[in-house]
Structure formats: C-alpha cells, structure tokens
PDB file of N, CA and C in Angstrom:
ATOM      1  N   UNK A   1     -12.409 -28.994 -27.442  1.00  0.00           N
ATOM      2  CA  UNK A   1     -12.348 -28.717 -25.995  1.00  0.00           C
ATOM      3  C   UNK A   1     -10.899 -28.537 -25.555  1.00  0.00           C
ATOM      4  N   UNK A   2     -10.598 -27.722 -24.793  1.00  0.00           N
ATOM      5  CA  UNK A   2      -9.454 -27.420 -24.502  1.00  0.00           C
ATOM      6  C   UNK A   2      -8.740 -28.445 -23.096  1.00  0.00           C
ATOM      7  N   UNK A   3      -9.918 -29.097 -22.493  1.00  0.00           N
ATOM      8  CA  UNK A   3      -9.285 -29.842 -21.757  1.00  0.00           C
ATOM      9  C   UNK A   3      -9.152 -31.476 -22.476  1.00  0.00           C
ATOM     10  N   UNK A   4     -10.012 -31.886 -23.493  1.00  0.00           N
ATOM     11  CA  UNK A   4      -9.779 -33.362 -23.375  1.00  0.00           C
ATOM     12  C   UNK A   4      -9.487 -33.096 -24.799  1.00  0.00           C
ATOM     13  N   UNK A   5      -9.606 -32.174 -25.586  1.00  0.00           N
ATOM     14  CA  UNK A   5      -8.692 -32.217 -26.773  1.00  0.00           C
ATOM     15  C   UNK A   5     -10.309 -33.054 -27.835  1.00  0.00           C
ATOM     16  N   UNK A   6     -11.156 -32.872 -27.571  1.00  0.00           N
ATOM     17  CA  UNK A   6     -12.205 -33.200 -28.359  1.00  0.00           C
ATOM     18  C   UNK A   6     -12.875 -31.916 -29.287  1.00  0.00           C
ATOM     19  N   UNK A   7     -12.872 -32.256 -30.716  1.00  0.00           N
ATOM     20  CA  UNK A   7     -13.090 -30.909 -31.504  1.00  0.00           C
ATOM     21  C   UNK A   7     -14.682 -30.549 -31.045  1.00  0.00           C
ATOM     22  N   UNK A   8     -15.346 -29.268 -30.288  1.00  0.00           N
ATOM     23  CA  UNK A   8     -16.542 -29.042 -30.582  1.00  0.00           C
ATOM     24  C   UNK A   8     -16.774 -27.909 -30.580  1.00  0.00           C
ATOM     25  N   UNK A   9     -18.086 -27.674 -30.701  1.00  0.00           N
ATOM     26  CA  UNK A   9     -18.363 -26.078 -31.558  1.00  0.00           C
ATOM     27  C   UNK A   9     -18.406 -25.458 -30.303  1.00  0.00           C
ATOM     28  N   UNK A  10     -18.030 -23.932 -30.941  1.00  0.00           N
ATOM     29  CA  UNK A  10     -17.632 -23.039 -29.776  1.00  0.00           C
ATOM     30  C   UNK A  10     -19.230 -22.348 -28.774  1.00  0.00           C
ATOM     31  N   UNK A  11     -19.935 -23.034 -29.494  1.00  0.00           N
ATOM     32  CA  UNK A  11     -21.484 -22.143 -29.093  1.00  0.00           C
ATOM     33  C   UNK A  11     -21.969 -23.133 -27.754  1.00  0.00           C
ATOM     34  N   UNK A  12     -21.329 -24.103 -27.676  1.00  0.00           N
ATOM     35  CA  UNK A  12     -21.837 -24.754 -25.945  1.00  0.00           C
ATOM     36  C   UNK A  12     -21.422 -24.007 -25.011  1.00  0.00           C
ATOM     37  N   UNK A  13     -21.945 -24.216 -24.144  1.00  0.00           N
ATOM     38  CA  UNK A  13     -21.072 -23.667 -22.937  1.00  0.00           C
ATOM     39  C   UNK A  13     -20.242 -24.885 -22.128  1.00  0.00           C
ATOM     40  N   UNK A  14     -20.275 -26.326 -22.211  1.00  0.00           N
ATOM     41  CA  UNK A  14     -19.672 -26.893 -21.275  1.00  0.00           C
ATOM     42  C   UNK A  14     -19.225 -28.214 -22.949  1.00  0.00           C
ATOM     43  N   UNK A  15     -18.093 -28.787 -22.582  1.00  0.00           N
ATOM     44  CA  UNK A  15     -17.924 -30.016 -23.432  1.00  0.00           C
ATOM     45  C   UNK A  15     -18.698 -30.965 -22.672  1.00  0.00           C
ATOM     46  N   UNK A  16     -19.357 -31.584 -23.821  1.00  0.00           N
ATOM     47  CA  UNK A  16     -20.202 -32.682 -23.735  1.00  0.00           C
ATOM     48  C   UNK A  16     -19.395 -34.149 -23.224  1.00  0.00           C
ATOM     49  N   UNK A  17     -18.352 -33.984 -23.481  1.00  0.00           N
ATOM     50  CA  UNK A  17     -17.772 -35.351 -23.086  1.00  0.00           C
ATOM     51  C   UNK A  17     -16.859 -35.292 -21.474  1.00  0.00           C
ATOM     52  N   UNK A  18     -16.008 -34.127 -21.227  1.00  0.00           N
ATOM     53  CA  UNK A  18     -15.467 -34.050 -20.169  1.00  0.00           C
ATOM     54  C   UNK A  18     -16.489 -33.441 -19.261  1.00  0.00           C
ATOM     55  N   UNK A  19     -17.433 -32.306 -19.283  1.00  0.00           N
ATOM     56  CA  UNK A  19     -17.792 -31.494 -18.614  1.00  0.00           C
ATOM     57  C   UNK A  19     -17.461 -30.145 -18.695  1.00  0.00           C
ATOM     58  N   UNK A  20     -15.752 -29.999 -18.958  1.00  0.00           N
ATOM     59  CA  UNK A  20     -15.324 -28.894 -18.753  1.00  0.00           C
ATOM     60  C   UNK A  20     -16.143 -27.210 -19.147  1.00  0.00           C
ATOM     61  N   UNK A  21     -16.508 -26.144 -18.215  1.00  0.00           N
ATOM     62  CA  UNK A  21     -16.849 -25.629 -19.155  1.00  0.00           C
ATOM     63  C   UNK A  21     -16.234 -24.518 -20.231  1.00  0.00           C
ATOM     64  N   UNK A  22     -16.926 -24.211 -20.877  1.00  0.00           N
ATOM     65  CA  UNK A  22     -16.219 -23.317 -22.194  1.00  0.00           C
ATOM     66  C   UNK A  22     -16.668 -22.144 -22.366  1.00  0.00           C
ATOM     67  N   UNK A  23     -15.943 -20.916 -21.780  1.00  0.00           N
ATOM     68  CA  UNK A  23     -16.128 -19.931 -21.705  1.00  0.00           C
ATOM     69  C   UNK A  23     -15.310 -18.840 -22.935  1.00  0.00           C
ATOM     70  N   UNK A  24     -15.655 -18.072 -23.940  1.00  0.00           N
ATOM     71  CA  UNK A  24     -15.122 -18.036 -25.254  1.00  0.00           C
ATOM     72  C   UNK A  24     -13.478 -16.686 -24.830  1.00  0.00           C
ATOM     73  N   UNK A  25     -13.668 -16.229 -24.125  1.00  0.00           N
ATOM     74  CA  UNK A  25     -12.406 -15.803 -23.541  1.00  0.00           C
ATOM     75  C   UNK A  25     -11.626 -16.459 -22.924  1.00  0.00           C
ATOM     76  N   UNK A  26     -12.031 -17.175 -22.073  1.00  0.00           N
ATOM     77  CA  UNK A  26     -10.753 -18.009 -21.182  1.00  0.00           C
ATOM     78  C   UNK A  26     -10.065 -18.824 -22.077  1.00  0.00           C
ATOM     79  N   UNK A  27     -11.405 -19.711 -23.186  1.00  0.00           N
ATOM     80  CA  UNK A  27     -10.972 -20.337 -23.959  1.00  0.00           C
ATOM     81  C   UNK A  27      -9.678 -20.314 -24.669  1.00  0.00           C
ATOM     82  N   UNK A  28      -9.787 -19.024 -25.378  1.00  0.00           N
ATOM     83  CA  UNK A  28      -9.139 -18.171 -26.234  1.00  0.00           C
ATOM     84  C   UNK A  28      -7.489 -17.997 -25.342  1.00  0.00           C
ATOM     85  N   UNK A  29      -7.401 -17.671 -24.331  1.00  0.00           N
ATOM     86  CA  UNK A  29      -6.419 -17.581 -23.309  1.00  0.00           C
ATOM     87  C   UNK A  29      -5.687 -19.061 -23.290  1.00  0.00           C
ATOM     88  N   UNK A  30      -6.639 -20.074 -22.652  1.00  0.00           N
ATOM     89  CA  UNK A  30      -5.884 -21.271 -22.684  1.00  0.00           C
ATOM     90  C   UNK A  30      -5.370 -21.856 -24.086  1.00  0.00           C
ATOM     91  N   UNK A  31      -5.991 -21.214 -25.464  1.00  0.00           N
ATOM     92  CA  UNK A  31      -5.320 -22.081 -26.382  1.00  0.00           C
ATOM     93  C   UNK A  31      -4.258 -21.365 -26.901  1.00  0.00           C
ATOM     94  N   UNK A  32      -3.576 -20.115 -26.683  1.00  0.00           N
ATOM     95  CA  UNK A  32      -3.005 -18.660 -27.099  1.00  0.00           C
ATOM     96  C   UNK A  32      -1.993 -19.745 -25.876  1.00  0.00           C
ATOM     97  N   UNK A  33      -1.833 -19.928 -24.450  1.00  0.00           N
ATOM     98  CA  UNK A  33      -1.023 -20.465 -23.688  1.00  0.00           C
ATOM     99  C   UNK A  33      -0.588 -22.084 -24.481  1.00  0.00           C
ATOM    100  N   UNK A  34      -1.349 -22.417 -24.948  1.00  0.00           N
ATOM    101  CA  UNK A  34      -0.811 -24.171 -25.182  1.00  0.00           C
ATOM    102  C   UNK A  34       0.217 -23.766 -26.389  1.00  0.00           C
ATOM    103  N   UNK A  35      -0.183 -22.563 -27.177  1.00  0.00           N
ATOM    104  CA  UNK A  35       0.537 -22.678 -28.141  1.00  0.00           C
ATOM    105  C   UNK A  35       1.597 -22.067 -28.018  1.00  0.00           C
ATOM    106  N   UNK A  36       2.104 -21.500 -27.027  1.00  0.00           N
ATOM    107  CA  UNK A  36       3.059 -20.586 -26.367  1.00  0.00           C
ATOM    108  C   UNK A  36       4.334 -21.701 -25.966  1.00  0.00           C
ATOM    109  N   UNK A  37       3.705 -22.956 -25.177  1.00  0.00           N
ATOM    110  CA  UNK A  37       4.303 -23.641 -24.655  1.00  0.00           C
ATOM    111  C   UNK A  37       4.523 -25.031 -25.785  1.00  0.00           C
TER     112      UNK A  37
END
C-alpha cells in the first residue's frame, strides 16, 4: 500500500488495513514520486 507501507496485491481496490484506495495508475504515479524524492 502506498499509504501505510503494507505489502498487498495489486488486484484490491482499497488496502485492507488503512482503507486507502488503490487505483493501478495513480498507484504507479505515487510510487514513481516516492522514489523521485
């Protein structure tokens, strides 16, 4: 998960533990940015 940093499979749509949801583009965007920074 890209917000609480919990490994899960990319086929949910929301992390099971935060809520956040997981959309496979934005995704892709926010982890392309973390690794930027």
């Amino acid at each position: 998960c890209t917000n609480c940093g919990i490994e899960i499979g990319r086929k949910v749509a929301y992390c099971p533990f935060c809520g956040t949801q997981l959309a496979p583009e934005e995704e892709s965007k926010v982890e392309n940015s973390n690794v930027q920074e």
